[in-house]
C-alpha atoms as a PDB file:
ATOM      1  CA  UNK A   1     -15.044  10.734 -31.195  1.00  0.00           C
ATOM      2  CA  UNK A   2     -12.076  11.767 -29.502  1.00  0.00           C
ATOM      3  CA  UNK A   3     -11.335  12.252 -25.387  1.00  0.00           C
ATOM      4  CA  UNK A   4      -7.993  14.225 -24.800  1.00  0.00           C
ATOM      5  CA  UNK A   5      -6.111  14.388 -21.269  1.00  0.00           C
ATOM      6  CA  UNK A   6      -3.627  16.596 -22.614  1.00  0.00           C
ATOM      7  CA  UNK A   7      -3.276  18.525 -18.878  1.00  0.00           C
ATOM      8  CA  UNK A   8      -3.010  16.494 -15.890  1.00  0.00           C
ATOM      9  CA  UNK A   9      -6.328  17.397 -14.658  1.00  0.00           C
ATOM     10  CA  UNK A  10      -8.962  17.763 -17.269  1.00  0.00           C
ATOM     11  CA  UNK A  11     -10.175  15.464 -19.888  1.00  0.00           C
ATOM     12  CA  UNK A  12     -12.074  17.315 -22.935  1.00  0.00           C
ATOM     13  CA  UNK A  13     -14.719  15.822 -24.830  1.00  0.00           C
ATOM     14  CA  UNK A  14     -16.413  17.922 -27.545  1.00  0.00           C
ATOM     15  CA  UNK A  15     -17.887  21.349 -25.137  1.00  0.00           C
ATOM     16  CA  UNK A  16     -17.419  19.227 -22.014  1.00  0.00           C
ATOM     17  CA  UNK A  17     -14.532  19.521 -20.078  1.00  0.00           C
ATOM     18  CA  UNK A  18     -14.578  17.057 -17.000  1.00  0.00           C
ATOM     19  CA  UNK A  19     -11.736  17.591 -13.526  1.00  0.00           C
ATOM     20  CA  UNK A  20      -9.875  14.147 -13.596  1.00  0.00           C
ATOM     21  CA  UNK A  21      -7.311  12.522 -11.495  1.00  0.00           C
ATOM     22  CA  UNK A  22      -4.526  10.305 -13.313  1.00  0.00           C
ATOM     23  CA  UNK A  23      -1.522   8.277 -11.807  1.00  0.00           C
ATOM     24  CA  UNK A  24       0.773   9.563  -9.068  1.00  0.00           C
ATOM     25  CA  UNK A  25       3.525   9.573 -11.660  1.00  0.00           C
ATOM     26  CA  UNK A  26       2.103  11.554 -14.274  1.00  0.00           C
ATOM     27  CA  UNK A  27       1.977  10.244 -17.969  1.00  0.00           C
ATOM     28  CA  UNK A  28       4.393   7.913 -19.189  1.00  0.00           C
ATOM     29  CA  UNK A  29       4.993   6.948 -23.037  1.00  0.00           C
ATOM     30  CA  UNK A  30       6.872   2.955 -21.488  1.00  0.00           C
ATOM     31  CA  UNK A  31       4.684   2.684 -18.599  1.00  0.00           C
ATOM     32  CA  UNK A  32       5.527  -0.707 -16.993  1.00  0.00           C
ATOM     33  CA  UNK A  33       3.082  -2.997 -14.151  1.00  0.00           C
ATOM     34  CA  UNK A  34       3.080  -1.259 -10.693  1.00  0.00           C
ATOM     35  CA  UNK A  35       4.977   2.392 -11.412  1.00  0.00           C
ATOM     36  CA  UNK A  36       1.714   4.375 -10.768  1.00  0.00           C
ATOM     37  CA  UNK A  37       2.016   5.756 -14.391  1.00  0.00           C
ATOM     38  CA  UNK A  38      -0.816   6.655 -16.650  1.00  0.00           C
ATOM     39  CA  UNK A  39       0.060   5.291 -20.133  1.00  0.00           C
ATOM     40  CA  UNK A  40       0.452   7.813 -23.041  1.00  0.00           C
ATOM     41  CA  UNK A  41      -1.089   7.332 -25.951  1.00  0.00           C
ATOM     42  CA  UNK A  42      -4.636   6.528 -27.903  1.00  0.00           C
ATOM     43  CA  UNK A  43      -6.963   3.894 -26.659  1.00  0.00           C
ATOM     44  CA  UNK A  44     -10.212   2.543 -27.368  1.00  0.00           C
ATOM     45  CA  UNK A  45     -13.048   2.492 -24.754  1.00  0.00           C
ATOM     46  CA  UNK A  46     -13.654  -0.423 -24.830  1.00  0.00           C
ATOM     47  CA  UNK A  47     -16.425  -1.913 -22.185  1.00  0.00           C
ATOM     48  CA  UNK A  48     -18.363  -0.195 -19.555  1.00  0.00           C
ATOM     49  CA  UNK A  49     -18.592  -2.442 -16.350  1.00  0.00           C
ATOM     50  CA  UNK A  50     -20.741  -1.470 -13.920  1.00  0.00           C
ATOM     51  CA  UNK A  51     -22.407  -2.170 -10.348  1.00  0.00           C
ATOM     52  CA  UNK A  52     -26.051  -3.154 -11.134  1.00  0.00           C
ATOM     53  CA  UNK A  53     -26.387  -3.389  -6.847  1.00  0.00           C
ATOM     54  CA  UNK A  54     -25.171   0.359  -6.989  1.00  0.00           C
ATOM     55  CA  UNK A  55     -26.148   2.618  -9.903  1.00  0.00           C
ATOM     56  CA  UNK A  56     -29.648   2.791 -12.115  1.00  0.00           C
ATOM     57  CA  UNK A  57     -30.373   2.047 -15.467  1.00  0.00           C
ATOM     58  CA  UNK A  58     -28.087   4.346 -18.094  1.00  0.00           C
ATOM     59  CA  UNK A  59     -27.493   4.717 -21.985  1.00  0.00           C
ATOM     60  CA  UNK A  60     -24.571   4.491 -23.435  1.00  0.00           C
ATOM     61  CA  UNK A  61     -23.551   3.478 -27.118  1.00  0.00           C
ATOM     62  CA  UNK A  62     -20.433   1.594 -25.331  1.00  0.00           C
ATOM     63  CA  UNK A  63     -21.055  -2.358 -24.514  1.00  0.00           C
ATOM     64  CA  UNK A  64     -22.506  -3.256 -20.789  1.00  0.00           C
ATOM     65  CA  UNK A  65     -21.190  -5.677 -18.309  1.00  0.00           C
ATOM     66  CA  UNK A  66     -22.285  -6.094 -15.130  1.00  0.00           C
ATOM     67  CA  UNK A  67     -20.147  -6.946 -12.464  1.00  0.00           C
ATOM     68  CA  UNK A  68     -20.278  -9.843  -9.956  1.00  0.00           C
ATOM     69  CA  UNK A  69     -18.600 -10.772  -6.850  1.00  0.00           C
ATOM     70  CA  UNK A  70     -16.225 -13.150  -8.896  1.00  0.00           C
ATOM     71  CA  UNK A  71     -15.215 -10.988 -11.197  1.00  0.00           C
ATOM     72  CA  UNK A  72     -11.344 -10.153 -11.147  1.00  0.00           C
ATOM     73  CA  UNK A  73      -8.756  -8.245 -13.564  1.00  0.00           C
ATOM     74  CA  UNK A  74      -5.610 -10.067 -13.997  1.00  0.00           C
ATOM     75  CA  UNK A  75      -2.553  -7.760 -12.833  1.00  0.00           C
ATOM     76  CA  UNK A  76      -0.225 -10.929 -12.602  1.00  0.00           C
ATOM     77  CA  UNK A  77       2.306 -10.547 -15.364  1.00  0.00           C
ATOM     78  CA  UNK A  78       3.656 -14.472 -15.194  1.00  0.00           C
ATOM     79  CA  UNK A  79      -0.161 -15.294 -15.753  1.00  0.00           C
ATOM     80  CA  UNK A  80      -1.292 -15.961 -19.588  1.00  0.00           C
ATOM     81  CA  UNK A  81      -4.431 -14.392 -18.526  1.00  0.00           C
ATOM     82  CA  UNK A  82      -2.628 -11.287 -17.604  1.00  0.00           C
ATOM     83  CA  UNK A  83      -4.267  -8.112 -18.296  1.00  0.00           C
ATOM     84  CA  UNK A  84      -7.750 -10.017 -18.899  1.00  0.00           C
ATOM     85  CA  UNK A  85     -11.247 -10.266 -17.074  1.00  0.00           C
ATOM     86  CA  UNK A  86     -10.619 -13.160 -15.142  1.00  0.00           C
ATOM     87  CA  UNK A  87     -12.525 -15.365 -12.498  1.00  0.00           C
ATOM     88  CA  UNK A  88     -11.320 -14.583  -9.222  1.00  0.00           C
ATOM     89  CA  UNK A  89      -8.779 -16.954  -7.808  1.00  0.00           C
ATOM     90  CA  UNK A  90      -6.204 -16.806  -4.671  1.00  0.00           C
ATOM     91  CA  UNK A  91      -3.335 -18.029  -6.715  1.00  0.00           C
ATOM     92  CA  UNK A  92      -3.812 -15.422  -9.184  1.00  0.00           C
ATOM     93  CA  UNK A  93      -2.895 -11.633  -8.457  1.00  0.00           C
ATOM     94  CA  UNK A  94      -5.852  -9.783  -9.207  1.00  0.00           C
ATOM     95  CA  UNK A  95      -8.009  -6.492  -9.019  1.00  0.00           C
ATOM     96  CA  UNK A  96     -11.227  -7.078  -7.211  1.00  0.00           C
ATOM     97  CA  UNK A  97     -13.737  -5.528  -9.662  1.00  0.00           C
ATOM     98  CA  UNK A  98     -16.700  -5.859  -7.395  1.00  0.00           C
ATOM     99  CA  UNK A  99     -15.122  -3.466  -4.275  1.00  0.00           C
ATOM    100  CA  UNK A 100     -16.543  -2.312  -1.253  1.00  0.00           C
ATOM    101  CA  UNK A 101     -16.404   1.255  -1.937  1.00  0.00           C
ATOM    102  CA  UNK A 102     -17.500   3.426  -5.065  1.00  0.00           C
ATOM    103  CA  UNK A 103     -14.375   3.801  -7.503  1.00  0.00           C
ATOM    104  CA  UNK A 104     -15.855   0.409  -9.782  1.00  0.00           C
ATOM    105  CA  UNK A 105     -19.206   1.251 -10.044  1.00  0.00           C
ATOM    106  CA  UNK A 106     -18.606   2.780 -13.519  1.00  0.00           C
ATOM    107  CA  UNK A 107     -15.385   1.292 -14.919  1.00  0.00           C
ATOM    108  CA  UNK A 108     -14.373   1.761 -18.379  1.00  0.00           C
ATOM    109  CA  UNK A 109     -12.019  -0.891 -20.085  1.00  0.00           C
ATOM    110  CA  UNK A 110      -9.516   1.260 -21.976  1.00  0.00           C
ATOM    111  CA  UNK A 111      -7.516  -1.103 -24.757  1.00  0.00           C
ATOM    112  CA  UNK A 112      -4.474  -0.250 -23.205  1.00  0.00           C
ATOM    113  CA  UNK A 113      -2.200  -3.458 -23.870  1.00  0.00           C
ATOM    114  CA  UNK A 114      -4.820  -5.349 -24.687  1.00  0.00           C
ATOM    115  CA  UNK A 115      -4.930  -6.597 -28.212  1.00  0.00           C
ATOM    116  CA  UNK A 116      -1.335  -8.501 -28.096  1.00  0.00           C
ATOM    117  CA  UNK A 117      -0.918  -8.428 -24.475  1.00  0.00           C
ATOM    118  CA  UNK A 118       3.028  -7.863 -23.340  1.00  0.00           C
ATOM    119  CA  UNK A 119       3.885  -8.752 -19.525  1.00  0.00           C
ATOM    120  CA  UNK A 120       4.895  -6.039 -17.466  1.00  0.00           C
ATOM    121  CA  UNK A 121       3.806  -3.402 -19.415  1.00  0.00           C
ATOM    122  CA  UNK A 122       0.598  -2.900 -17.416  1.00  0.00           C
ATOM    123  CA  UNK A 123      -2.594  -3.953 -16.758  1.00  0.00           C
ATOM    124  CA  UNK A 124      -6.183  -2.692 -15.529  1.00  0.00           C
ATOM    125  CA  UNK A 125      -5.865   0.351 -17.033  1.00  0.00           C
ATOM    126  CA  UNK A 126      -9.557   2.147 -16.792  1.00  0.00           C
ATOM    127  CA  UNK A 127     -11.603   5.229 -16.415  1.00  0.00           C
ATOM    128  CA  UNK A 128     -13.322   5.254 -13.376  1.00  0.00           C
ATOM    129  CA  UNK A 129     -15.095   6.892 -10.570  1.00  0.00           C
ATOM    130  CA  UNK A 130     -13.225   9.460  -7.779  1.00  0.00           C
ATOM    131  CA  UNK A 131     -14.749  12.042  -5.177  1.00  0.00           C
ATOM    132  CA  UNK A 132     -11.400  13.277  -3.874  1.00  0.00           C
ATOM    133  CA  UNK A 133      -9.133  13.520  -6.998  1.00  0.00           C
ATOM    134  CA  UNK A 134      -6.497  11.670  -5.134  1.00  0.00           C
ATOM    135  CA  UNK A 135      -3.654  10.109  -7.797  1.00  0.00           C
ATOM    136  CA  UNK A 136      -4.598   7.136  -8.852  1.00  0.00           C
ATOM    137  CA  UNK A 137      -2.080   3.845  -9.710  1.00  0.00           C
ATOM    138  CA  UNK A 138      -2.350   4.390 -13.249  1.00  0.00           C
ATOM    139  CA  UNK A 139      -6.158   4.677 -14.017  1.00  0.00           C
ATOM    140  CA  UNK A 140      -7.706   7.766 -15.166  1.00  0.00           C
ATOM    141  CA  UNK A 141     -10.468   8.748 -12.858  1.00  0.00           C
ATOM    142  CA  UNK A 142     -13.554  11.300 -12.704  1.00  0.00           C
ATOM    143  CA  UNK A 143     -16.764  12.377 -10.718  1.00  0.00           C
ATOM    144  CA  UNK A 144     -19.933   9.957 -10.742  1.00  0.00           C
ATOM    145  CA  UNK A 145     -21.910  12.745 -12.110  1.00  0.00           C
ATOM    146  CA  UNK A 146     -19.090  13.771 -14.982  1.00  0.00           C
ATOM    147  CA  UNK A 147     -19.451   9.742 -15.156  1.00  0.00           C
ATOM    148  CA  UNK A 148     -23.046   9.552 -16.297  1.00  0.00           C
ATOM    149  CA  UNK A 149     -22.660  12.557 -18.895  1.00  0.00           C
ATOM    150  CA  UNK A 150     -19.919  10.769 -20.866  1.00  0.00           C
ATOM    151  CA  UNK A 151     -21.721   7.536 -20.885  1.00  0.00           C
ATOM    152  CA  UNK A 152     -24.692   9.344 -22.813  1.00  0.00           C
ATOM    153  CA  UNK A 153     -22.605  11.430 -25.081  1.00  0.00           C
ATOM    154  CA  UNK A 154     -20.127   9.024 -26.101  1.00  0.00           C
ATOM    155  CA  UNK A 155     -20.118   7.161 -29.270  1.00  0.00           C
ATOM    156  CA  UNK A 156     -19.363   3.404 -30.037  1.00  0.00           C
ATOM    157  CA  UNK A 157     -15.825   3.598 -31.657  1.00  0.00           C
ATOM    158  CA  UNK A 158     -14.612   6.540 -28.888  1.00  0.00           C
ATOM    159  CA  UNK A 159     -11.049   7.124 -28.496  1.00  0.00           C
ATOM    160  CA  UNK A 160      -9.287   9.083 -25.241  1.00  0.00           C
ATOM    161  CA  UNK A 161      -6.247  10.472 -25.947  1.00  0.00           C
ATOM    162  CA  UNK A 162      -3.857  10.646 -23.492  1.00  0.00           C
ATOM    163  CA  UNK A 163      -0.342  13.288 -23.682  1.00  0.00           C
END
Protein backbone atom coordinates (compact mmCIF):
# COMPACT_ATOMS: atom_id res chain seq x y z
CA UNK A 1 0.00 0.00 0.00
CA UNK A 2 0.99 3.26 -1.06
CA UNK A 3 0.46 6.99 0.81
CA UNK A 4 1.21 9.92 -1.70
CA UNK A 5 1.79 13.72 -0.56
CA UNK A 6 2.11 14.77 -3.97
CA UNK A 7 0.35 18.48 -3.02
CA UNK A 8 1.49 20.25 -0.07
CA UNK A 9 -1.61 19.70 1.79
CA UNK A 10 -3.22 16.38 1.26
CA UNK A 11 -1.96 12.94 1.66
CA UNK A 12 -4.07 10.18 -0.41
CA UNK A 13 -4.48 6.78 0.65
CA UNK A 14 -6.69 4.48 -1.46
CA UNK A 15 -10.54 6.68 -1.34
CA UNK A 16 -9.22 8.63 1.65
CA UNK A 17 -7.79 11.78 1.23
CA UNK A 18 -6.56 13.30 4.65
CA UNK A 19 -5.59 17.70 5.05
CA UNK A 20 -1.85 17.50 6.19
CA UNK A 21 0.70 19.97 7.20
CA UNK A 22 4.48 19.34 6.05
CA UNK A 23 7.72 21.45 6.73
CA UNK A 24 7.90 25.23 6.49
CA UNK A 25 10.18 24.73 3.52
CA UNK A 26 8.23 22.61 1.40
CA UNK A 27 9.69 19.26 -0.01
CA UNK A 28 13.20 18.85 -0.54
CA UNK A 29 14.93 15.89 -2.62
CA UNK A 30 18.81 16.76 -0.16
CA UNK A 31 17.05 17.71 2.87
CA UNK A 32 19.79 18.27 5.52
CA UNK A 33 19.31 18.36 9.88
CA UNK A 34 17.49 21.61 10.95
CA UNK A 35 16.27 23.31 7.33
CA UNK A 36 12.53 22.70 8.14
CA UNK A 37 12.35 20.53 4.92
CA UNK A 38 10.16 17.56 4.38
CA UNK A 39 12.30 14.89 2.63
CA UNK A 40 11.24 13.71 -0.89
CA UNK A 41 11.02 10.47 -1.63
CA UNK A 42 9.52 6.77 -0.58
CA UNK A 43 9.63 5.59 2.96
CA UNK A 44 8.51 2.83 4.96
CA UNK A 45 6.20 3.28 8.01
CA UNK A 46 7.89 1.92 10.05
CA UNK A 47 6.65 1.95 13.97
CA UNK A 48 3.67 3.50 15.50
CA UNK A 49 4.60 5.09 18.96
CA UNK A 50 2.05 6.12 20.93
CA UNK A 51 0.83 7.73 24.39
CA UNK A 52 -0.80 4.82 26.32
CA UNK A 53 -1.57 7.86 29.27
CA UNK A 54 -3.41 9.67 26.29
CA UNK A 55 -5.21 7.65 23.60
CA UNK A 56 -7.34 4.10 23.87
CA UNK A 57 -6.74 0.88 22.62
CA UNK A 58 -6.41 0.87 18.46
CA UNK A 59 -5.63 -1.68 15.54
CA UNK A 60 -3.25 -1.29 13.33
CA UNK A 61 -1.23 -3.91 11.17
CA UNK A 62 1.94 -1.47 11.88
CA UNK A 63 4.22 -2.51 15.10
CA UNK A 64 3.27 -0.73 18.67
CA UNK A 65 5.48 1.09 21.02
CA UNK A 66 4.52 2.80 23.78
CA UNK A 67 6.14 5.73 24.88
CA UNK A 68 7.71 6.62 28.26
CA UNK A 69 9.00 9.61 29.91
CA UNK A 70 12.65 8.53 28.92
CA UNK A 71 12.17 8.03 25.68
CA UNK A 72 14.18 10.45 23.27
CA UNK A 73 14.96 10.63 19.33
CA UNK A 74 18.47 11.39 18.62
CA UNK A 75 18.69 14.72 16.40
CA UNK A 76 22.50 15.10 17.32
CA UNK A 77 24.40 14.48 14.13
CA UNK A 78 28.10 14.02 15.96
CA UNK A 79 26.20 11.25 18.02
CA UNK A 80 26.54 7.46 16.62
CA UNK A 81 23.12 7.10 17.88
CA UNK A 82 21.96 9.83 15.66
CA UNK A 83 18.69 9.47 14.10
CA UNK A 84 17.79 6.47 16.63
CA UNK A 85 15.30 5.90 19.64
CA UNK A 86 17.49 6.76 22.29
CA UNK A 87 17.34 7.02 26.21
CA UNK A 88 17.05 10.46 27.15
CA UNK A 89 20.24 12.13 28.21
CA UNK A 90 21.36 15.99 28.77
CA UNK A 91 24.52 15.57 26.84
CA UNK A 92 22.73 14.28 23.96
CA UNK A 93 20.52 16.61 21.64
CA UNK A 94 17.31 15.05 21.51
CA UNK A 95 13.46 15.12 20.69
CA UNK A 96 11.40 14.57 23.76
CA UNK A 97 9.00 11.84 22.55
CA UNK A 98 6.85 11.87 25.63
CA UNK A 99 5.69 15.93 25.30
CA UNK A 100 3.40 17.87 27.17
CA UNK A 101 1.05 18.62 24.50
CA UNK A 102 -0.73 16.34 21.79
CA UNK A 103 1.52 16.28 18.50
CA UNK A 104 3.32 12.59 19.91
CA UNK A 105 0.49 10.85 20.90
CA UNK A 106 0.38 9.01 17.52
CA UNK A 107 3.86 9.19 15.97
CA UNK A 108 4.78 7.23 13.05
CA UNK A 109 8.55 6.30 12.44
CA UNK A 110 9.02 6.92 8.72
CA UNK A 111 12.52 5.08 7.46
CA UNK A 112 13.72 8.21 6.38
CA UNK A 113 17.67 7.86 6.80
CA UNK A 114 17.38 5.17 8.75
CA UNK A 115 18.79 1.98 7.40
CA UNK A 116 22.57 3.38 6.85
CA UNK A 117 22.20 6.42 8.83
CA UNK A 118 24.28 9.63 7.22
CA UNK A 119 24.87 12.73 9.69
CA UNK A 120 23.26 15.77 8.80
CA UNK A 121 20.96 14.57 6.52
CA UNK A 122 18.09 14.53 9.04
CA UNK A 123 16.58 12.95 11.68
CA UNK A 124 13.04 12.38 13.45
CA UNK A 125 11.32 12.41 10.51
CA UNK A 126 7.50 11.19 11.39
CA UNK A 127 3.84 11.41 10.76
CA UNK A 128 2.16 12.82 13.47
CA UNK A 129 -0.68 14.57 15.08
CA UNK A 130 -1.72 18.59 14.30
CA UNK A 131 -5.03 20.63 15.09
CA UNK A 132 -3.86 23.87 13.47
CA UNK A 133 -1.99 22.78 10.27
CA UNK A 134 0.81 25.02 11.24
CA UNK A 135 4.30 23.99 9.14
CA UNK A 136 5.97 21.67 10.77
CA UNK A 137 10.17 21.27 11.00
CA UNK A 138 10.18 18.58 8.62
CA UNK A 139 7.53 16.02 9.87
CA UNK A 140 4.45 15.33 8.04
CA UNK A 141 1.50 15.94 10.24
CA UNK A 142 -2.45 15.24 10.31
CA UNK A 143 -5.72 15.39 12.47
CA UNK A 144 -6.13 12.84 15.51
CA UNK A 145 -9.24 11.64 13.95
CA UNK A 146 -7.59 11.31 10.15
CA UNK A 147 -4.92 9.63 12.68
CA UNK A 148 -7.03 6.73 13.88
CA UNK A 149 -8.49 5.95 10.25
CA UNK A 150 -5.03 5.32 8.77
CA UNK A 151 -3.93 3.24 11.63
CA UNK A 152 -6.92 0.75 10.81
CA UNK A 153 -6.63 0.84 7.10
CA UNK A 154 -3.06 0.59 6.71
CA UNK A 155 -1.19 -2.47 5.89
CA UNK A 156 2.14 -3.91 7.34
CA UNK A 157 4.67 -3.17 4.46
CA UNK A 158 2.92 0.61 3.77
CA UNK A 159 4.85 3.04 1.88
CA UNK A 160 4.10 7.16 1.82
CA UNK A 161 5.28 8.73 -0.98
CA UNK A 162 6.37 11.97 -0.76
CA UNK A 163 6.88 14.62 -4.24
Amino acid sequence: MIISLKKKYTLKVDEFQFRCSIGKNGIKKNKKEGDKCTPKGIFKLNKIFFRHDKVNFFKTKLKKVKIMKYMGWCNDSKNQNYNKLIKVNKKIKHEKLYRKDYKYDYLIELSYNTKKVIPYKGSAIFLHLTKDYKPTLGCVAINKNDMQILLRIIQKNTFIKIY
